[in-house]
Protein backbone atom coordinates (compact mmCIF):
# COMPACT_ATOMS: atom_id res chain seq x y z
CA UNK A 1 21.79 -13.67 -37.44
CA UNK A 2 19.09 -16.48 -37.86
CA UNK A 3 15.73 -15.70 -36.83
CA UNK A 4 13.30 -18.49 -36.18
CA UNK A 5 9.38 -18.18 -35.19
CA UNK A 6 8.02 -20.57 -32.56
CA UNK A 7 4.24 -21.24 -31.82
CA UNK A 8 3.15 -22.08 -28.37
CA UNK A 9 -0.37 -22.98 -27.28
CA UNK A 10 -0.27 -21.09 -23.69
CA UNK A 11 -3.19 -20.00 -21.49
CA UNK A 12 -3.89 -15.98 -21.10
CA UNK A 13 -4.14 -15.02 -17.54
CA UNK A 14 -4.06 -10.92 -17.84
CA UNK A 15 -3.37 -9.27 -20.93
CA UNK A 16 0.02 -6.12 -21.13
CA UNK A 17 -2.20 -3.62 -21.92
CA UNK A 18 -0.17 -1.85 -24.56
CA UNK A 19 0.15 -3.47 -27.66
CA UNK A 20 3.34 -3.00 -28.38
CA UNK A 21 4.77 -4.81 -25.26
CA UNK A 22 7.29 -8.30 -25.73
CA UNK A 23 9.56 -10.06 -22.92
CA UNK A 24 12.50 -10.40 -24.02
CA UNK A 25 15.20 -13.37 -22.72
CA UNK A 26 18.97 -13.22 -23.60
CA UNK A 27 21.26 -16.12 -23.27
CA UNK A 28 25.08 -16.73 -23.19
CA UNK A 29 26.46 -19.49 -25.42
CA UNK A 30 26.37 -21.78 -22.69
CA UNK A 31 22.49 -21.29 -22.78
CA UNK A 32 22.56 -19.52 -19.63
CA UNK A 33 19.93 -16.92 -18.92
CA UNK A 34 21.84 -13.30 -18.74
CA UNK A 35 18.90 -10.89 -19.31
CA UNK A 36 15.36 -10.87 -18.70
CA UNK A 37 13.13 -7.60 -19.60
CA UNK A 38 9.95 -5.70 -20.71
CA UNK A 39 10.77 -4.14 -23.77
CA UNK A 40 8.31 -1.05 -24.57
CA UNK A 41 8.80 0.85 -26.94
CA UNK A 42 8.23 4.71 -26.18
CA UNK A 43 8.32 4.26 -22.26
CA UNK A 44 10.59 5.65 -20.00
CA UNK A 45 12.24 3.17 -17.21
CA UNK A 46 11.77 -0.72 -16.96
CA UNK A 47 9.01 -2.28 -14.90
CA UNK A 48 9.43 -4.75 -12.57
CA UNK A 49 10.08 -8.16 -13.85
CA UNK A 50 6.74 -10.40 -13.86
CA UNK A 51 5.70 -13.47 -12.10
CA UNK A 52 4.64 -15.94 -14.52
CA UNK A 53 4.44 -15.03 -18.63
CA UNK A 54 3.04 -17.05 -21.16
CA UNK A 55 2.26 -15.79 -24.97
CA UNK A 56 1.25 -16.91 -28.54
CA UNK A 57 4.37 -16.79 -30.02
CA UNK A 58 8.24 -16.37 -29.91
CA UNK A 59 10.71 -15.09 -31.75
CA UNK A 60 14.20 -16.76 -31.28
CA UNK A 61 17.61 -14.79 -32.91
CA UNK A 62 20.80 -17.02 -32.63
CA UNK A 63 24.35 -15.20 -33.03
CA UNK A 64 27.75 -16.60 -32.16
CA UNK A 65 27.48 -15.45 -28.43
CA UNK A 66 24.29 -15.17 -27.53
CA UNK A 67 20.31 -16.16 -28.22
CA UNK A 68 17.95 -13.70 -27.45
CA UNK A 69 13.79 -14.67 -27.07
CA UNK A 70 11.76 -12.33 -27.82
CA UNK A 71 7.66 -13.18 -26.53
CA UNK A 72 5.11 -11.26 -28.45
CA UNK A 73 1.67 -10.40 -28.12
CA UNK A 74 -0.74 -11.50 -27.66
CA UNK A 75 1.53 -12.17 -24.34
CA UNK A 76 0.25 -12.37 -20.80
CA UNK A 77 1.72 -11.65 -16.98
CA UNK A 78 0.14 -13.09 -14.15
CA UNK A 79 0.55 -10.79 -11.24
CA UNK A 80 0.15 -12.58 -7.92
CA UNK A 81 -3.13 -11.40 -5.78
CA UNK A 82 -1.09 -10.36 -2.58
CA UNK A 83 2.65 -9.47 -1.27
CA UNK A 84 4.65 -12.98 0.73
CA UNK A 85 7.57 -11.95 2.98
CA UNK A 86 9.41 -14.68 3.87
CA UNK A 87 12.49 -13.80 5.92
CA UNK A 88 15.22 -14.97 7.41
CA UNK A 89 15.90 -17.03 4.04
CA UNK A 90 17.73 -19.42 4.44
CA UNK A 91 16.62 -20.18 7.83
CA UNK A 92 17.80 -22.60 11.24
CA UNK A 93 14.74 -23.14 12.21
CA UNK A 94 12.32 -19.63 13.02
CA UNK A 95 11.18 -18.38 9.87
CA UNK A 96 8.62 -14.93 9.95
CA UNK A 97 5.94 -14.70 7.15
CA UNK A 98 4.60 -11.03 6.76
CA UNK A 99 1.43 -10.34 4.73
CA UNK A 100 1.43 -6.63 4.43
CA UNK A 101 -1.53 -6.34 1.55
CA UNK A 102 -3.78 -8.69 4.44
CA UNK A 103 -6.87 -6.10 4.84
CA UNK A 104 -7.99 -5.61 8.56
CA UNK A 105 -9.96 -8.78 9.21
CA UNK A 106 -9.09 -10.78 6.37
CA UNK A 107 -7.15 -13.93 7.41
CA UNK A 108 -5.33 -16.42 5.52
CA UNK A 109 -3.83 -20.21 5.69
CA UNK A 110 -0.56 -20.95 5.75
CA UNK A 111 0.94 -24.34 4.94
CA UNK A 112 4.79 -25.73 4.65
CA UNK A 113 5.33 -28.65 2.72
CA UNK A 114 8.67 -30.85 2.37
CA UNK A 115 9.54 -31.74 -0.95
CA UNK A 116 8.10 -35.50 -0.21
CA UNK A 117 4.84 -33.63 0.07
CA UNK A 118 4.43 -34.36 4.10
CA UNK A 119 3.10 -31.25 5.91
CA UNK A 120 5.49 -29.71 7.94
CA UNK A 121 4.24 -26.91 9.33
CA UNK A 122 -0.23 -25.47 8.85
CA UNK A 123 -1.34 -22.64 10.56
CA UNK A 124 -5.31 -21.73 10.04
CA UNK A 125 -6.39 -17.83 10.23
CA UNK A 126 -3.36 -16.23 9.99
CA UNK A 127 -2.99 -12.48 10.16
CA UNK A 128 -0.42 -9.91 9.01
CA UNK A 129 2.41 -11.38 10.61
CA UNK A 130 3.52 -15.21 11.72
CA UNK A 131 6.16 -17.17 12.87
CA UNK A 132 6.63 -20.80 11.53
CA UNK A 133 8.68 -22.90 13.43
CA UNK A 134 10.57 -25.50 11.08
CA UNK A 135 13.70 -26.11 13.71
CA UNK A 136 12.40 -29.83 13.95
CA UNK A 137 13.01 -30.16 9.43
CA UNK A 138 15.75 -31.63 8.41
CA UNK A 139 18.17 -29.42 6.36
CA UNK A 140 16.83 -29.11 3.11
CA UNK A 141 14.06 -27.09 0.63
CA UNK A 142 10.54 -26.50 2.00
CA UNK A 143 7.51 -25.18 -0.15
CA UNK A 144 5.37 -22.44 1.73
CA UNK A 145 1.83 -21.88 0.55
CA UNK A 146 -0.17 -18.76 1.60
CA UNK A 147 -4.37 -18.97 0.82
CA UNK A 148 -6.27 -15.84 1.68
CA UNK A 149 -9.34 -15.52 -0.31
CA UNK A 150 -9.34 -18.61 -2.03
CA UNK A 151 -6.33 -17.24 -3.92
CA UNK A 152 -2.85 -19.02 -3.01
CA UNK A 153 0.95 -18.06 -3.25
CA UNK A 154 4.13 -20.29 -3.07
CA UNK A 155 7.53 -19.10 -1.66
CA UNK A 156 10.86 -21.29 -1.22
CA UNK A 157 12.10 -22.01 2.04
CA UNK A 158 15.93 -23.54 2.36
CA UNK A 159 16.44 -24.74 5.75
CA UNK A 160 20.05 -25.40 7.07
């Protein structure tokens, strides 16, 4: 097994916590993806898989069928600031969009964009719940942007 160390220049966002903490990626010898996980040593269970990772370095094992990655500290995981429910998904037209972790009298923005970039859909101080209506879109992918609090999260939209 060859082992190989790679150096990336990433931005930190929020540091593991334990020190002991890498994501590792596994790969099939077509160079898809097969595994993704938090490797911890000395915990019990797997947590849920993160948002967005970046780290320091990487550590890269090749075999005959498979390449594993292996992310070391100092690593990062960016959690997003609230919960997006986006549902049905894929969608003919009526899509809902549930904010559960909305506080009582917070409101956010909602925007759907077309992969062109033209505004499809905007909605200004959205609660917990909201239905977009995208029935006039041609078939295709849509981006959906939440704000609330000057924070912002994306979510796919397919629309047949």
């Amino acid at each position: 097994m060859k082992t190989f160390i790679l150096f990336m220049g990433l931005t930190t966002a929020a540091a593991f916590g334990a020190s002991s903490q890498a994501l590792v990626y596994r790969y099939d010898a077509s160079g898809n993806r097969i595994k993704r996980e938090l490797e911890n040593p000395g915990q019990v269970g797997s947590p849920a898989a993160p948002q967005s990772v970046s780290a320091s370095t990487a550590e890269i094992a090749l075999d005959a069928d498979t390449a594993t990655v292996k992310l070391s500290e100092p690593a990062t995981v960016a959690k997003e600031p609230f919960r997006v429910e986006v549902y049905p998904n894929p969608t003919e037209g009526l899509v809902e969009i549930e904010l559960p972790d909305l506080k009582k009298g917070e409101k956010g923005r909602i925007r759907i964009y077309s992969l062109q970039g033209a505004t499809v859909y905007e909605k200004q101080s959205v609660q917990n719940r909201q239905s977009a209506d995208i029935s006039h879109c041609m078939p295709g992918i849509y981006a959906l942007y939440v704000t609330v609090n000057n924070k912002t999260v994306m979510r796919t939209i397919i629309k047949l």
